[in-house]
N, C-alpha and C. Protein backbone atom coordinates (compact mmCIF):
# COMPACT_ATOMS: atom_id res chain seq x y z
N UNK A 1 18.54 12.71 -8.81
CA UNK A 1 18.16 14.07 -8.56
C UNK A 1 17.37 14.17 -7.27
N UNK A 2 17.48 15.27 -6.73
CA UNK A 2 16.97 15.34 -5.49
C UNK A 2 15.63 16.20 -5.59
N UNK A 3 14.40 15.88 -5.12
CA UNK A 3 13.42 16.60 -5.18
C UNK A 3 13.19 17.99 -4.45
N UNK A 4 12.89 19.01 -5.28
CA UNK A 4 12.88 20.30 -5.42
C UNK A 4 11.90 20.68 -3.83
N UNK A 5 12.25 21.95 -3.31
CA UNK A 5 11.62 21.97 -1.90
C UNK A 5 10.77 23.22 -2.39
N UNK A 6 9.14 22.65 -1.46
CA UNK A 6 8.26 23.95 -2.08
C UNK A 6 8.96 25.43 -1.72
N UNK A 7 8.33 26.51 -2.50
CA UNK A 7 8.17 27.74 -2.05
C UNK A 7 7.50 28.35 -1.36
N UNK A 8 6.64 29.33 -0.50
CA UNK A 8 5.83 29.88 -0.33
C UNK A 8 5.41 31.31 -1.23
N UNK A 9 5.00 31.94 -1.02
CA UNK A 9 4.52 33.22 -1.40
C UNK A 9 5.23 34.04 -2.42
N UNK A 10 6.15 34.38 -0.98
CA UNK A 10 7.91 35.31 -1.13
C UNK A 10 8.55 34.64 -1.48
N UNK A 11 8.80 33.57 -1.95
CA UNK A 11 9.71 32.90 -2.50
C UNK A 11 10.68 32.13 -1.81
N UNK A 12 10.63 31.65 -0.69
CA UNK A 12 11.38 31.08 0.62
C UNK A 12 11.44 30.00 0.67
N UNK A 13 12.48 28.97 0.47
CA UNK A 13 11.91 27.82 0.71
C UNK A 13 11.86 27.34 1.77
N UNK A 14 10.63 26.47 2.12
CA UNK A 14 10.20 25.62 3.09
C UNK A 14 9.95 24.30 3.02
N UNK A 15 9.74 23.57 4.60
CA UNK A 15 9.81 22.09 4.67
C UNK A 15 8.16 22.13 3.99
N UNK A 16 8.32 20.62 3.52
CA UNK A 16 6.77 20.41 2.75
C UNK A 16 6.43 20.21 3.64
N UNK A 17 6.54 19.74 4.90
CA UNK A 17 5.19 19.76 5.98
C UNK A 17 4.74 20.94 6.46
N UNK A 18 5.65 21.53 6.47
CA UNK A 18 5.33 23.45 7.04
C UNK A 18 4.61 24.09 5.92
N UNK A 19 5.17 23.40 4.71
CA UNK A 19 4.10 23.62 3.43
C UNK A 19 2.78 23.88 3.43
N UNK A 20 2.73 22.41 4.24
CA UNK A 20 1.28 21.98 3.73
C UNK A 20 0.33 22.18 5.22
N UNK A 21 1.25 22.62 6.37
CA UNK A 21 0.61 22.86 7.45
C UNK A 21 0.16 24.54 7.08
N UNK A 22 0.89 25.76 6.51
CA UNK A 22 0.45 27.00 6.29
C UNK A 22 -0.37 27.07 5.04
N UNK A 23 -0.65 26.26 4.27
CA UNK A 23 -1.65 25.86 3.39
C UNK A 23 -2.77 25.92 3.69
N UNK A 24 -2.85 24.74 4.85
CA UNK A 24 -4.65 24.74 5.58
C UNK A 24 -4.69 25.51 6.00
N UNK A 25 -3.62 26.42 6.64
CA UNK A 25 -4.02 26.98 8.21
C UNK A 25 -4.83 28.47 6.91
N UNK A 26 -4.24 28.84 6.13
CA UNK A 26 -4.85 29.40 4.67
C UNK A 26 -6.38 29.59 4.71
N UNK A 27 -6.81 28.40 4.38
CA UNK A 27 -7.78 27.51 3.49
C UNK A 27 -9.07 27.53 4.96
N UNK A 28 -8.45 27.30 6.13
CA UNK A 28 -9.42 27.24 7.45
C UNK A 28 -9.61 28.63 7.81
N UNK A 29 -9.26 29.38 7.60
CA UNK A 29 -9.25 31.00 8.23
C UNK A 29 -8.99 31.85 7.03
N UNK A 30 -9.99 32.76 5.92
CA UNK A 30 -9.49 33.40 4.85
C UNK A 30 -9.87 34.91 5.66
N UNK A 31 -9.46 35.53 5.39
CA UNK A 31 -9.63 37.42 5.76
C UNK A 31 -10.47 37.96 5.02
N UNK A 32 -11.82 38.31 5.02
CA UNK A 32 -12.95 38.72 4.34
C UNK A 32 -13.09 40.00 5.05
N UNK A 33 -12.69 41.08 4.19
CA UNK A 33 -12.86 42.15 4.49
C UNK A 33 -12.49 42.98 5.90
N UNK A 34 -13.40 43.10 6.68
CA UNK A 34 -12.65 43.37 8.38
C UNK A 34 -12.87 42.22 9.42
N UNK A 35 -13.95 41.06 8.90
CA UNK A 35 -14.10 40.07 10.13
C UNK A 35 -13.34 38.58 9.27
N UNK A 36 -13.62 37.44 9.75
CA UNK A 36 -13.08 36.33 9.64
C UNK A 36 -14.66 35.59 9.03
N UNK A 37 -13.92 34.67 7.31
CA UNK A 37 -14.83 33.76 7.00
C UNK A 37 -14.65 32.12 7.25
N UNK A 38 -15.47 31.70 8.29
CA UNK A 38 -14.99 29.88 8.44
C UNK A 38 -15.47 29.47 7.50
N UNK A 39 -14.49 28.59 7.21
CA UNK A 39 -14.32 27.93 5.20
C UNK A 39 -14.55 26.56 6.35
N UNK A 40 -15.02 25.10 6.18
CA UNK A 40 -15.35 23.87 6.88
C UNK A 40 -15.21 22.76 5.97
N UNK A 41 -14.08 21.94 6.55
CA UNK A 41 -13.67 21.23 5.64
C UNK A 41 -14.29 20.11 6.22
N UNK A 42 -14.06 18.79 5.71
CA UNK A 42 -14.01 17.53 5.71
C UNK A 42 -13.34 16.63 7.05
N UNK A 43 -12.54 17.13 6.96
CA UNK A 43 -11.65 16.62 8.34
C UNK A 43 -11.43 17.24 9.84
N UNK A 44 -11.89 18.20 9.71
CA UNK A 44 -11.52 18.96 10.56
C UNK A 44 -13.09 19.97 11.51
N UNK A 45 -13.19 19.82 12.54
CA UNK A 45 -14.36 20.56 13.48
C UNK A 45 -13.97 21.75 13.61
N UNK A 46 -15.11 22.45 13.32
CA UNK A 46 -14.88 24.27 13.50
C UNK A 46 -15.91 24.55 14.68
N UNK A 47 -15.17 25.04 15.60
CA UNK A 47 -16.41 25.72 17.03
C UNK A 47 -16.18 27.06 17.03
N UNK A 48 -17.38 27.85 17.76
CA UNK A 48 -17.44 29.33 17.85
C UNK A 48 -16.68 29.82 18.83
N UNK A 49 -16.18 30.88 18.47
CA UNK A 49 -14.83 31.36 19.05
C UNK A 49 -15.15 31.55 20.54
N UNK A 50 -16.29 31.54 21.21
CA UNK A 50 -16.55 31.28 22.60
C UNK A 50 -16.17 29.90 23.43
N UNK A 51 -16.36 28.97 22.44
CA UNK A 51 -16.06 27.54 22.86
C UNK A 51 -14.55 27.65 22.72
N UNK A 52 -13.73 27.94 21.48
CA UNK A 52 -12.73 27.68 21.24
C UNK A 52 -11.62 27.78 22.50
N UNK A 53 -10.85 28.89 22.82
CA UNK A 53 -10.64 29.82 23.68
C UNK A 53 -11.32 29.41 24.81
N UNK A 54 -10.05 29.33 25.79
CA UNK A 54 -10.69 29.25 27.31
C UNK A 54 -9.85 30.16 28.27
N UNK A 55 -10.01 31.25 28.88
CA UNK A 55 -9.03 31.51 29.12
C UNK A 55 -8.66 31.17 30.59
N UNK A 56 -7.95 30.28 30.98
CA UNK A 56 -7.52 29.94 32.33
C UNK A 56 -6.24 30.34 32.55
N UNK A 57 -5.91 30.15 33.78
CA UNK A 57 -5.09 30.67 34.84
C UNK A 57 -4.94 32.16 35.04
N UNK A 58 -3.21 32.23 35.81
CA UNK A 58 -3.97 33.79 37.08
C UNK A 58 -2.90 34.74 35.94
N UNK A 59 -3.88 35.90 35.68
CA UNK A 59 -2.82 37.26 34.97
C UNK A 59 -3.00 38.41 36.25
N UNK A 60 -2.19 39.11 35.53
CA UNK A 60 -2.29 40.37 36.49
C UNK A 60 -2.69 41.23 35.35
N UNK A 61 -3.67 41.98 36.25
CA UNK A 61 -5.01 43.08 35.07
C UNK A 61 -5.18 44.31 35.63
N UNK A 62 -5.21 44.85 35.30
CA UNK A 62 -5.25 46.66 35.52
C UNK A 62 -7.00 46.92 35.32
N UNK A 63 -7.49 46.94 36.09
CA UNK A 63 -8.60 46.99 35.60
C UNK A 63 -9.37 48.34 35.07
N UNK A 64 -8.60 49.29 35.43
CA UNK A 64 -8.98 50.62 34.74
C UNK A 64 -8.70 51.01 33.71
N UNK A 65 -7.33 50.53 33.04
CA UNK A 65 -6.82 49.91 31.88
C UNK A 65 -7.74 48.76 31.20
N UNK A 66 -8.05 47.72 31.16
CA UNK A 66 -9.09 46.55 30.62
C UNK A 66 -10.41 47.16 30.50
N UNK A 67 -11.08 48.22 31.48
CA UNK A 67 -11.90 48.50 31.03
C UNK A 67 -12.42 49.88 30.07
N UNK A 68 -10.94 50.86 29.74
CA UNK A 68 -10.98 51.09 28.48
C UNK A 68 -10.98 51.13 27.37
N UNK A 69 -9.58 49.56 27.52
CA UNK A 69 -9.94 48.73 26.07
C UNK A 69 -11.35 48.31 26.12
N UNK A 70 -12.13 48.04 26.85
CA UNK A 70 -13.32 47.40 26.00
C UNK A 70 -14.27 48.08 25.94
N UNK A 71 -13.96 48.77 24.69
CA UNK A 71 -14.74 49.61 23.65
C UNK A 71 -14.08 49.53 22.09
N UNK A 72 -15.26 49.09 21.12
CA UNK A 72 -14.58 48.86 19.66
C UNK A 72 -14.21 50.66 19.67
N UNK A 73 -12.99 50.41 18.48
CA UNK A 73 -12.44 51.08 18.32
C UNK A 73 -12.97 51.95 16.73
N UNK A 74 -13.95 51.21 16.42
CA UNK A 74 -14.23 52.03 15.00
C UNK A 74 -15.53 52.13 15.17
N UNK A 75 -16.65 51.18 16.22
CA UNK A 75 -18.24 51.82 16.73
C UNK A 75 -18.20 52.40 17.88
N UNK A 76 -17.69 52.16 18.79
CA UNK A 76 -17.89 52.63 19.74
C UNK A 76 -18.50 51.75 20.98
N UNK A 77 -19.35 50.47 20.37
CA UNK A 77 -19.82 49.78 21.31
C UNK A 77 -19.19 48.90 22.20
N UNK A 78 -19.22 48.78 23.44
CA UNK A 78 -18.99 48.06 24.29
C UNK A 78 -18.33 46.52 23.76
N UNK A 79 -17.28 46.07 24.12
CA UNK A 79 -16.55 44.78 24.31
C UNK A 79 -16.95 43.74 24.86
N UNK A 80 -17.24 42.49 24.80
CA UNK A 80 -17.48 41.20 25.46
C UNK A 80 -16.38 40.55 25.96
N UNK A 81 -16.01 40.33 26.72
CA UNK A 81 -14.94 39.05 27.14
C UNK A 81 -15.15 37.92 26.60
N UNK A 82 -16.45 37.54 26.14
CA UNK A 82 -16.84 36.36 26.13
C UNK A 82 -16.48 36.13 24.35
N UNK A 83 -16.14 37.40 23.54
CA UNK A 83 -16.30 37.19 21.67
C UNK A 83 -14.60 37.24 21.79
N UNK A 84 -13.67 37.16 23.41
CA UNK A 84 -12.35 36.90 22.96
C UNK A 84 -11.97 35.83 22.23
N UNK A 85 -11.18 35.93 21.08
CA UNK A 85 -10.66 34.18 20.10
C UNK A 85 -9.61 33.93 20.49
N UNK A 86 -8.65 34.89 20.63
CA UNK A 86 -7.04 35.11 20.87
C UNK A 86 -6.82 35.41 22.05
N UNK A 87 -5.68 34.88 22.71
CA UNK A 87 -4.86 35.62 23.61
C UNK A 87 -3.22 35.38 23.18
N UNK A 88 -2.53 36.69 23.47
CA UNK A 88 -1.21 36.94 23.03
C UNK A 88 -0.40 37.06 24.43
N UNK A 89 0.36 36.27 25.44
CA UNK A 89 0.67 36.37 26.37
C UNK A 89 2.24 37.11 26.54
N UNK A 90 2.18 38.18 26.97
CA UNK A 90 3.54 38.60 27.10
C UNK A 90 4.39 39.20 28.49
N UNK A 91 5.04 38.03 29.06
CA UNK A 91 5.28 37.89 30.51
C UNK A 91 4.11 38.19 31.44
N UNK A 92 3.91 39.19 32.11
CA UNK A 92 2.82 39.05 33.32
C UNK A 92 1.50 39.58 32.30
N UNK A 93 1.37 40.38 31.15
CA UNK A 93 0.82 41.17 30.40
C UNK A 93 0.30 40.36 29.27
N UNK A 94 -0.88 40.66 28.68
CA UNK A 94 -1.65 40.15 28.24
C UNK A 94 -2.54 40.72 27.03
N UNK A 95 -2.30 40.27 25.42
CA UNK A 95 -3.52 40.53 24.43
C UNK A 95 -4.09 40.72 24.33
N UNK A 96 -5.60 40.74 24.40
CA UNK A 96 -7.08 40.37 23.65
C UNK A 96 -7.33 40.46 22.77
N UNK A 97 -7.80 39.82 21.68
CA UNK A 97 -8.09 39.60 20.49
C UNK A 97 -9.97 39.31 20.73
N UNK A 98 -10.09 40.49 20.44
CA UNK A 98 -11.62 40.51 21.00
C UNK A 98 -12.75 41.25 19.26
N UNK A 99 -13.34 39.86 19.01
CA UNK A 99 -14.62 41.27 17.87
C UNK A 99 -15.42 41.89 18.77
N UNK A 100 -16.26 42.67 18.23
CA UNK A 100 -17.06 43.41 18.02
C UNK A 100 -18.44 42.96 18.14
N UNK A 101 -19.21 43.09 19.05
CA UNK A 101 -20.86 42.26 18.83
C UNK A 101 -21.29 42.80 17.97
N UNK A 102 -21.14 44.10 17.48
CA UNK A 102 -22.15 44.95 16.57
C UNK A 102 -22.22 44.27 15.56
N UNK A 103 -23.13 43.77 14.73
CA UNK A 103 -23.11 42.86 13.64
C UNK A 103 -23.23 44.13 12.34
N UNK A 104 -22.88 44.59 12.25
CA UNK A 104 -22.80 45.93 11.55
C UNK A 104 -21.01 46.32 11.70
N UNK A 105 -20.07 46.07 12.46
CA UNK A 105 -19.07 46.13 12.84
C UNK A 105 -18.26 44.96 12.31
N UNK A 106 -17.84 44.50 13.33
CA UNK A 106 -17.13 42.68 13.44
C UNK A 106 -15.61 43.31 13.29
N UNK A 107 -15.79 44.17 13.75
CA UNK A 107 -14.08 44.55 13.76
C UNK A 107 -13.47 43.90 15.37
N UNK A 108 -11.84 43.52 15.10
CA UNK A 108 -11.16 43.19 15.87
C UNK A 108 -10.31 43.53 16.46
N UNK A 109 -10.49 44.16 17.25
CA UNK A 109 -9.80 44.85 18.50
C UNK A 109 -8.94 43.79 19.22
N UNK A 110 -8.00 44.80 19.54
CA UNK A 110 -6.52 44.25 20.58
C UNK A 110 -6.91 44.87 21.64
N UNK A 111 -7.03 44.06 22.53
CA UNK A 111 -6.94 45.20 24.18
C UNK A 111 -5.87 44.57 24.73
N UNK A 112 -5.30 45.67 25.62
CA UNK A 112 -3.81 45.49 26.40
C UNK A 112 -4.68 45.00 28.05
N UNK A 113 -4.24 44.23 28.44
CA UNK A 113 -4.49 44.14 29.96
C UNK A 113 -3.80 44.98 31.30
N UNK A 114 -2.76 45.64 31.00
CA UNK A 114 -2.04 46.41 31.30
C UNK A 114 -1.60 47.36 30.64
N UNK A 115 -0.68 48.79 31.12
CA UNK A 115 -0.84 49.93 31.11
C UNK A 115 0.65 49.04 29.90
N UNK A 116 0.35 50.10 28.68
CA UNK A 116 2.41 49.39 27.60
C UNK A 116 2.83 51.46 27.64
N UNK A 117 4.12 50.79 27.04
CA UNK A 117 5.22 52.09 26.69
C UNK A 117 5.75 51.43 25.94
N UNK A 118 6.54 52.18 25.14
CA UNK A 118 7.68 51.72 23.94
C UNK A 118 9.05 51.78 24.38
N UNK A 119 9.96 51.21 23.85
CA UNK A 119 11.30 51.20 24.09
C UNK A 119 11.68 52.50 23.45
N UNK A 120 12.46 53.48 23.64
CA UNK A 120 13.30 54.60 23.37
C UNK A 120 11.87 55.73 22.55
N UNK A 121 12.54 55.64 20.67
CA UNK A 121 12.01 56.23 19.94
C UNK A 121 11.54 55.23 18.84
N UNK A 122 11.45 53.99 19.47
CA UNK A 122 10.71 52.97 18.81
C UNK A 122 9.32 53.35 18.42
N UNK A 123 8.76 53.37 16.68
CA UNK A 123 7.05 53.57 16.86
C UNK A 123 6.64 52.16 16.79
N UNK A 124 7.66 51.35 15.66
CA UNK A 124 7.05 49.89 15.58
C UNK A 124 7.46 49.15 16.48
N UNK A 125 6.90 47.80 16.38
CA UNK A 125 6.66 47.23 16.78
C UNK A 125 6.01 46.44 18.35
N UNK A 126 5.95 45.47 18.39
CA UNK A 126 5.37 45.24 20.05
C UNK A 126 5.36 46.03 21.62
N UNK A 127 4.36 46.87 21.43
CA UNK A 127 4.92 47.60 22.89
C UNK A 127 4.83 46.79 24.25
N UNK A 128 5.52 46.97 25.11
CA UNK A 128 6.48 46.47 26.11
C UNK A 128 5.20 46.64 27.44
N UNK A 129 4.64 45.66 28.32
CA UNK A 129 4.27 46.16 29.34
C UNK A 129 5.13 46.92 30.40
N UNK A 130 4.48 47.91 31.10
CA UNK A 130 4.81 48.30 31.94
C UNK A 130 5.34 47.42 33.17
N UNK A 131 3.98 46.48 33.42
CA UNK A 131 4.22 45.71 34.89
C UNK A 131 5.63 44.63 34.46
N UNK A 132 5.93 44.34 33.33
CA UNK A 132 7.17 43.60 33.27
C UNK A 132 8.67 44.38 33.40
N UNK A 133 8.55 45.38 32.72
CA UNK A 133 9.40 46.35 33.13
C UNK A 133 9.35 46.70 34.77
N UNK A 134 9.06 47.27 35.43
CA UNK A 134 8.27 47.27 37.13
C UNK A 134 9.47 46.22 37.89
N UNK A 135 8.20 44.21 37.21
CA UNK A 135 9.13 43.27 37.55
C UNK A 135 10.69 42.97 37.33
N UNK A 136 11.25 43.22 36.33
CA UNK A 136 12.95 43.32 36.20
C UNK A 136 13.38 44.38 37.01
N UNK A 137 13.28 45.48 36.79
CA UNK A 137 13.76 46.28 37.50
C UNK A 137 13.77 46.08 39.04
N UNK A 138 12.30 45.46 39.62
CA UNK A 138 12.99 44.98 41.11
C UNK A 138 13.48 44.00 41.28
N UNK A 139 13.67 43.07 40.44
CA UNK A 139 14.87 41.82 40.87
C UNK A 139 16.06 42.33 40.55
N UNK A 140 16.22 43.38 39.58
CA UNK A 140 17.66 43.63 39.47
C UNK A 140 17.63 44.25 40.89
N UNK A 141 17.05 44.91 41.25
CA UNK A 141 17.38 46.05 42.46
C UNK A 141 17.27 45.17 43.59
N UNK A 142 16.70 44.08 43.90
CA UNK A 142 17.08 43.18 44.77
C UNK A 142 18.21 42.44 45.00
N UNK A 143 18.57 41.98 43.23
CA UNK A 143 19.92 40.97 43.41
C UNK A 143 20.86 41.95 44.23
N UNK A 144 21.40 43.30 43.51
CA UNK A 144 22.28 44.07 43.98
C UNK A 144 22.01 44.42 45.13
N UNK A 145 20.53 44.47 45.94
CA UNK A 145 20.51 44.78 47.77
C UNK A 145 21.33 43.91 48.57
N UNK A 146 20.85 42.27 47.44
CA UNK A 146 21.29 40.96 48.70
C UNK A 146 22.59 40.69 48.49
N UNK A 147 23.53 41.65 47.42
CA UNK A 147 25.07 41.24 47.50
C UNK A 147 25.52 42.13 48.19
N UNK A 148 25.13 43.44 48.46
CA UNK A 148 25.76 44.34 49.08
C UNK A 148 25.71 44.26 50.81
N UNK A 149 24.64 43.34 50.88
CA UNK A 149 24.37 43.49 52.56
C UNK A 149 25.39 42.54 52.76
N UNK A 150 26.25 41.09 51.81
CA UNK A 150 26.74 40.14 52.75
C UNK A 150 28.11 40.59 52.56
């Protein structure tokens, strides 16, 4: 007989290492209400989401845009760069996964680094930067300049 492959949740089966890798990842990060509780295991080093997170190299940033996201969205208070944990990179355009200093708050805000739009009459899902849209559109409009001139 061949040994039975775990489930998850929904009922899906999965590899036991993917098992047992979305298990911890579980068990290290639980969702307590609106902020994040570090659970600290045995094996494993937990640092503050300032250390964690580094954010290097070059984005392109709108800065009149970046500096409206940073304002929480349910106090009102001012954003840190520095309480970013996450970044979500999407072509030239960019995430933030930023809390909240207000210790009364600890909510987690998304800021866009650039200006987004949606595709058609799409409401869900991932909205689309602008500056990547911008970028395709002039390489298409280039390829077709540099075939037409030869």
């Amino acid at each position: 007989m061949t040994a039975m492959r775990p489930r998850d949740k929904k009922g899906c089966f999965r590899r036991l290492k993917e098992y047992k890798r979305r298990e911890m990842s579980a068990i290290n990060c639980k969702v307590v209400g609106k902020g994040f509780e570090e659970v600290e295991l045995d094996t494993e080093v937990h640092c503050e989401p300032q250390s964690c997170l580094e954010l290097r190299g070059r984005r392109i940033v709108e800065l009149d845009v970046l500096a409206k996201e940073l304002e929480c969205k349910s106090c009102g208070a001012s954003l840190q760069l520095l309480n970013c944990f996450r970044e979500t990179v999407s072509g030239l355009g960019s995430f933030l996964y930023i809390t909240c200093s207000n210790s009364d708050c600890g909510e987690i805000n998304v800021c866009h680094t650039n200006k987004v739009h949606r595709s058609s009459d799409k409401r869900r899902g991932r909205p689309i930067f602008d500056v990547n849209t911008k970028l395709a559109a002039g390489k298409f409009n280039f390829r077709v300049a540099t075939r037409s001139n030869s």
